[in-house]
N, C-alpha and C. Protein backbone atom coordinates (compact mmCIF):
# COMPACT_ATOMS: atom_id res chain seq x y z
N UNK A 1 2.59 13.29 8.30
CA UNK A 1 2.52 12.16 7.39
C UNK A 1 2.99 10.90 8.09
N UNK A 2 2.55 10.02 7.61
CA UNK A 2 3.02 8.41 8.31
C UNK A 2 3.17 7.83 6.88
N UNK A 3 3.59 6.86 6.91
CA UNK A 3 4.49 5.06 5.81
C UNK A 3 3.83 4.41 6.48
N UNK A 4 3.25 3.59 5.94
CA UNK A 4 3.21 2.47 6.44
C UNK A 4 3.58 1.41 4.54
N UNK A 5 3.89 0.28 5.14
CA UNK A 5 4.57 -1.18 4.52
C UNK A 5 3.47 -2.16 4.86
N UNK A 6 3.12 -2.35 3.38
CA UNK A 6 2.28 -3.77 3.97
C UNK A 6 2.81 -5.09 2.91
N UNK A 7 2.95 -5.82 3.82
CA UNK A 7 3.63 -6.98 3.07
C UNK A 7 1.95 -7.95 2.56
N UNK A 8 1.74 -8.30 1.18
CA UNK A 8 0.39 -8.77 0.69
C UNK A 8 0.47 -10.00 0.10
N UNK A 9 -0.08 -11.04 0.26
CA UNK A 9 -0.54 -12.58 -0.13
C UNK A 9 -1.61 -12.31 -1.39
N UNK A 10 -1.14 -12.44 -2.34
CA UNK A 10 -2.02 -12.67 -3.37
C UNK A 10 -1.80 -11.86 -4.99
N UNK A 11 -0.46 -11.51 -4.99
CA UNK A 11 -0.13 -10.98 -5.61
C UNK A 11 0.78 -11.58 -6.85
N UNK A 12 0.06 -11.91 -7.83
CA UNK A 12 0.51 -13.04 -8.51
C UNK A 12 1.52 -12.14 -9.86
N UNK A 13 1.04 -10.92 -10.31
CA UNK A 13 1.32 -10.80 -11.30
C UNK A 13 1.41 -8.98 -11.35
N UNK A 14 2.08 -8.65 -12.25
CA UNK A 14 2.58 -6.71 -12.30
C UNK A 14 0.76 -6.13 -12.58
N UNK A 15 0.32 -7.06 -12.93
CA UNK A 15 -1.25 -6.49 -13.11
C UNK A 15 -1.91 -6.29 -11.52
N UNK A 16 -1.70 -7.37 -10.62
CA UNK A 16 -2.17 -7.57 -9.39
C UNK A 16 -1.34 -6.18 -8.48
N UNK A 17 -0.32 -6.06 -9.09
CA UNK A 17 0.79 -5.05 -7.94
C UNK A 17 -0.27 -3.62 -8.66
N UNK A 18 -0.75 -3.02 -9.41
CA UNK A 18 -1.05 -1.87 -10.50
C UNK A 18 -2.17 -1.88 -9.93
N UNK A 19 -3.09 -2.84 -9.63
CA UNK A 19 -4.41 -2.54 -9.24
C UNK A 19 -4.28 -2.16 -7.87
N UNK A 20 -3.76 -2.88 -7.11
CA UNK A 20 -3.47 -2.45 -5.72
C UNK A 20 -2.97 -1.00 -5.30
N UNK A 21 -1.73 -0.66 -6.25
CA UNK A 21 -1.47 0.33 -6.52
C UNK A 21 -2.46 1.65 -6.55
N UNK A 22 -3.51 1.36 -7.49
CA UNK A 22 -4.71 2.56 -8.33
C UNK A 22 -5.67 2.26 -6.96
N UNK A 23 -6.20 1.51 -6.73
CA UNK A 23 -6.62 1.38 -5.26
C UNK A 23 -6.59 2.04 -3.88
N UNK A 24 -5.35 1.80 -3.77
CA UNK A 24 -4.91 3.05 -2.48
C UNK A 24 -4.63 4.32 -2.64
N UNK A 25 -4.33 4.94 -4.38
CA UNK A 25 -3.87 6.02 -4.63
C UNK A 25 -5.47 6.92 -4.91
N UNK A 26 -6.51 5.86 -5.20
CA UNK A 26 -7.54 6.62 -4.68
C UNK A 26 -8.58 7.20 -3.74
N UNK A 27 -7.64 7.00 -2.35
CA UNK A 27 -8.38 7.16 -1.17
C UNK A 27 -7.84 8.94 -0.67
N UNK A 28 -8.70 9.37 -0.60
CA UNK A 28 -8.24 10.95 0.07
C UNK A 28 -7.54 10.56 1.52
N UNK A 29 -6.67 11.52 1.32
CA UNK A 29 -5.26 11.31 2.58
C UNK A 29 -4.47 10.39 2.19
N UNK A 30 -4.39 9.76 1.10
CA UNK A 30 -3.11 9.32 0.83
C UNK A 30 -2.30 10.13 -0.40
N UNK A 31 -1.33 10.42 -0.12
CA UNK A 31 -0.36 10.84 -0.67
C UNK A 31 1.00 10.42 -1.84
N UNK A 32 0.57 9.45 -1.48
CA UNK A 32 1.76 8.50 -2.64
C UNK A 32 1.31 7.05 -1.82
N UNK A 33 1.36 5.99 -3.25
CA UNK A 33 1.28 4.62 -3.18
C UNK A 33 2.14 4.40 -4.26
N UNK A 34 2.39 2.94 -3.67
CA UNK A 34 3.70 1.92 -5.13
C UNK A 34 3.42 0.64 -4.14
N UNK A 35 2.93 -0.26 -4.85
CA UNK A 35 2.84 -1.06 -5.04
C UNK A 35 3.83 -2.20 -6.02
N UNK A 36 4.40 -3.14 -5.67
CA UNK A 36 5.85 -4.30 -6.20
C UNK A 36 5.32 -5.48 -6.00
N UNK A 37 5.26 -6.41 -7.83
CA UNK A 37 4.91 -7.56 -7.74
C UNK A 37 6.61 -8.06 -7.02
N UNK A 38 7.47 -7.88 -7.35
CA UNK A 38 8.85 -8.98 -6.74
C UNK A 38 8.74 -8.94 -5.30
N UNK A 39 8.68 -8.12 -4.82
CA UNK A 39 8.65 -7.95 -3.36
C UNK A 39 7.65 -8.59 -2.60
N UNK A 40 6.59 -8.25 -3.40
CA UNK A 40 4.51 -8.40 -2.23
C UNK A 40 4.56 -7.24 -1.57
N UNK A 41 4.80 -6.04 -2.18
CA UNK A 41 4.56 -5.38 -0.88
C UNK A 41 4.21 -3.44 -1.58
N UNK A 42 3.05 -3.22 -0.94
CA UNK A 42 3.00 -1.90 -0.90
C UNK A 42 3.30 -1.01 -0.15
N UNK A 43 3.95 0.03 -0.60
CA UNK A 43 4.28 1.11 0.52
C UNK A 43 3.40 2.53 0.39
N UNK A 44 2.59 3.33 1.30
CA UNK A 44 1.70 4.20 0.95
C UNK A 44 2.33 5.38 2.27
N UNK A 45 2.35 6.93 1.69
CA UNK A 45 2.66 7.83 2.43
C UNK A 45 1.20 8.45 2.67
N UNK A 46 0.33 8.25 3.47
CA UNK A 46 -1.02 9.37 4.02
C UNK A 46 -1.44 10.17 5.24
N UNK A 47 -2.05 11.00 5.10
CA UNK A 47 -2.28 11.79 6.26
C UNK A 47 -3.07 10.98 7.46
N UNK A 48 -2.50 10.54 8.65
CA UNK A 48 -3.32 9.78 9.52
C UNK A 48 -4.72 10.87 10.10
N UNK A 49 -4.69 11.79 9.81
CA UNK A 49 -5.76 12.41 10.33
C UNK A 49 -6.50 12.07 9.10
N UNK A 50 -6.86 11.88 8.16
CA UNK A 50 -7.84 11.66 7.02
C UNK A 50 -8.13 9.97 7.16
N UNK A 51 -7.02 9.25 6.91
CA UNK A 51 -7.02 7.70 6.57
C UNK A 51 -6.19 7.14 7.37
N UNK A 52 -6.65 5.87 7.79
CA UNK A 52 -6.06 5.23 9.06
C UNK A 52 -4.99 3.67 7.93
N UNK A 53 -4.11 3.00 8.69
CA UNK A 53 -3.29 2.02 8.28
C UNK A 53 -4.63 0.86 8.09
N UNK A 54 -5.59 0.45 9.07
CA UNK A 54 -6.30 -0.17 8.98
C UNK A 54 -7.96 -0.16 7.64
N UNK A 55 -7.41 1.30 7.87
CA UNK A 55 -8.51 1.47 6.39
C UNK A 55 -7.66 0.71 5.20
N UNK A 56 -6.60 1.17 4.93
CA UNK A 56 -5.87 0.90 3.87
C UNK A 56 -5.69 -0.65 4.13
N UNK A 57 -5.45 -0.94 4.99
CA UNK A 57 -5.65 -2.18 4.61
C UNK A 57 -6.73 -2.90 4.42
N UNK A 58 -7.48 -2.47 4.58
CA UNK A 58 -9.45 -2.95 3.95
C UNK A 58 -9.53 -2.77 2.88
N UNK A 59 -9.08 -1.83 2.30
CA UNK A 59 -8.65 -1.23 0.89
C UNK A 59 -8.40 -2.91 0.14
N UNK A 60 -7.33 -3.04 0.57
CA UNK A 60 -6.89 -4.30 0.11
C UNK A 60 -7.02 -5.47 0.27
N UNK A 61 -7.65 -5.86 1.08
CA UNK A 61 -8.38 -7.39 1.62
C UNK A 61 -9.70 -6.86 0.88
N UNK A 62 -10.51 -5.90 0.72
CA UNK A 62 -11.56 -5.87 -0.01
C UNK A 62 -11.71 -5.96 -1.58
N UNK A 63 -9.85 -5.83 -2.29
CA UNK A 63 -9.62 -6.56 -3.51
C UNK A 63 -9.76 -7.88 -3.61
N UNK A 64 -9.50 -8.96 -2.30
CA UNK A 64 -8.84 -10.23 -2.71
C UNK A 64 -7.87 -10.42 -2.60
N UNK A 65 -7.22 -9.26 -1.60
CA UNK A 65 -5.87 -9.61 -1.17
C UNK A 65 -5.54 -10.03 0.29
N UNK A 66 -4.45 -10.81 0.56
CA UNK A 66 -4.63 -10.63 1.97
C UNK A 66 -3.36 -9.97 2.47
N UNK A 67 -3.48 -9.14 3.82
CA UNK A 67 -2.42 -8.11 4.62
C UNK A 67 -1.57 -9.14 5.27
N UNK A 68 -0.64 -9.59 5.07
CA UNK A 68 0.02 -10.33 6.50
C UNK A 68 0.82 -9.71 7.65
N UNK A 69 1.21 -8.75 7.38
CA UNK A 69 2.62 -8.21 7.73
C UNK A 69 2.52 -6.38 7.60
N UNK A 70 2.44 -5.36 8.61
CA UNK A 70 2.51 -3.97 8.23
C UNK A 70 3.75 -3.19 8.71
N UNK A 71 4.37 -2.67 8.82
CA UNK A 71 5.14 -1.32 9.32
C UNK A 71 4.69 0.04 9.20
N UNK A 72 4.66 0.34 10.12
CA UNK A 72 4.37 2.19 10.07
C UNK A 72 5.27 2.69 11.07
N UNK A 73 5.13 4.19 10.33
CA UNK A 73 6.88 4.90 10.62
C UNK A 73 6.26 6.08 10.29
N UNK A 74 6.53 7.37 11.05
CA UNK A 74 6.24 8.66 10.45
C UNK A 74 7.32 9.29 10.24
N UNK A 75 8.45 8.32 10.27
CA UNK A 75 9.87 9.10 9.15
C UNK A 75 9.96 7.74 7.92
N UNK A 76 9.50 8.22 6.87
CA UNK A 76 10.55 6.86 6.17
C UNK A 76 10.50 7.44 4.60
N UNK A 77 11.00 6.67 3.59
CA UNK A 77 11.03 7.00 2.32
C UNK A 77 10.16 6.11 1.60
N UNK A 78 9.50 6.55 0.02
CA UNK A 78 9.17 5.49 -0.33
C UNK A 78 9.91 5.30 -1.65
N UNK A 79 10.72 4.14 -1.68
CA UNK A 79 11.27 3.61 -2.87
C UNK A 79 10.46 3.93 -3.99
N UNK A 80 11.69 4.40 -5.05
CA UNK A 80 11.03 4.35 -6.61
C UNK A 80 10.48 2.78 -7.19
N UNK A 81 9.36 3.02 -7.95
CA UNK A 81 9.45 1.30 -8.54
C UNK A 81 9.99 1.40 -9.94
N UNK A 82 10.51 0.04 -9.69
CA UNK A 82 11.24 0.21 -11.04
C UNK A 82 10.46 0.07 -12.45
N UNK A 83 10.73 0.84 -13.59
CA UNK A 83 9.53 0.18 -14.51
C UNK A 83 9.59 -0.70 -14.93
């Protein structure tokens, strides 16, 4: 498994963080997504042999969002969001 963190430009509202969210959680090989309007930032756990960091982020520039910023880590946690 790999994390990756993507810090996102365009995220105006808990509706914008939810779609982004349902977005990445429907790509096979990913494993957990959360998506945070306070922050800008999604965090997604997926199998790099299925889905790449760069897919996922197409994922999301192909909403209308833009990627500025990523981290990937194949140790990390992903924070609860808060409701």
């Amino acid at each position: 498994m790999k994390y990756t963190t993507f810090k996102i430009e365009g995220i105006h509202c808990t509706g914008c963080a939810e779609t982004i969210q349902a977005l990445l959680q429907d790509n096979t090989g990913v494993r957990k997504a959360a998506a945070e309007f306070d922050t800008r930032e999604a965090r997604v756990r997926y199998d790099p042999a299925v889905i790449s960091d760069d897919q996922l982020a197409a994922v999301i520039e192909k909403a209308g969002f833009r990627v500025t910023d990523r981290r990937t880590s194949s140790r990390a946690r992903l924070r609860r969001i808060r409701p």
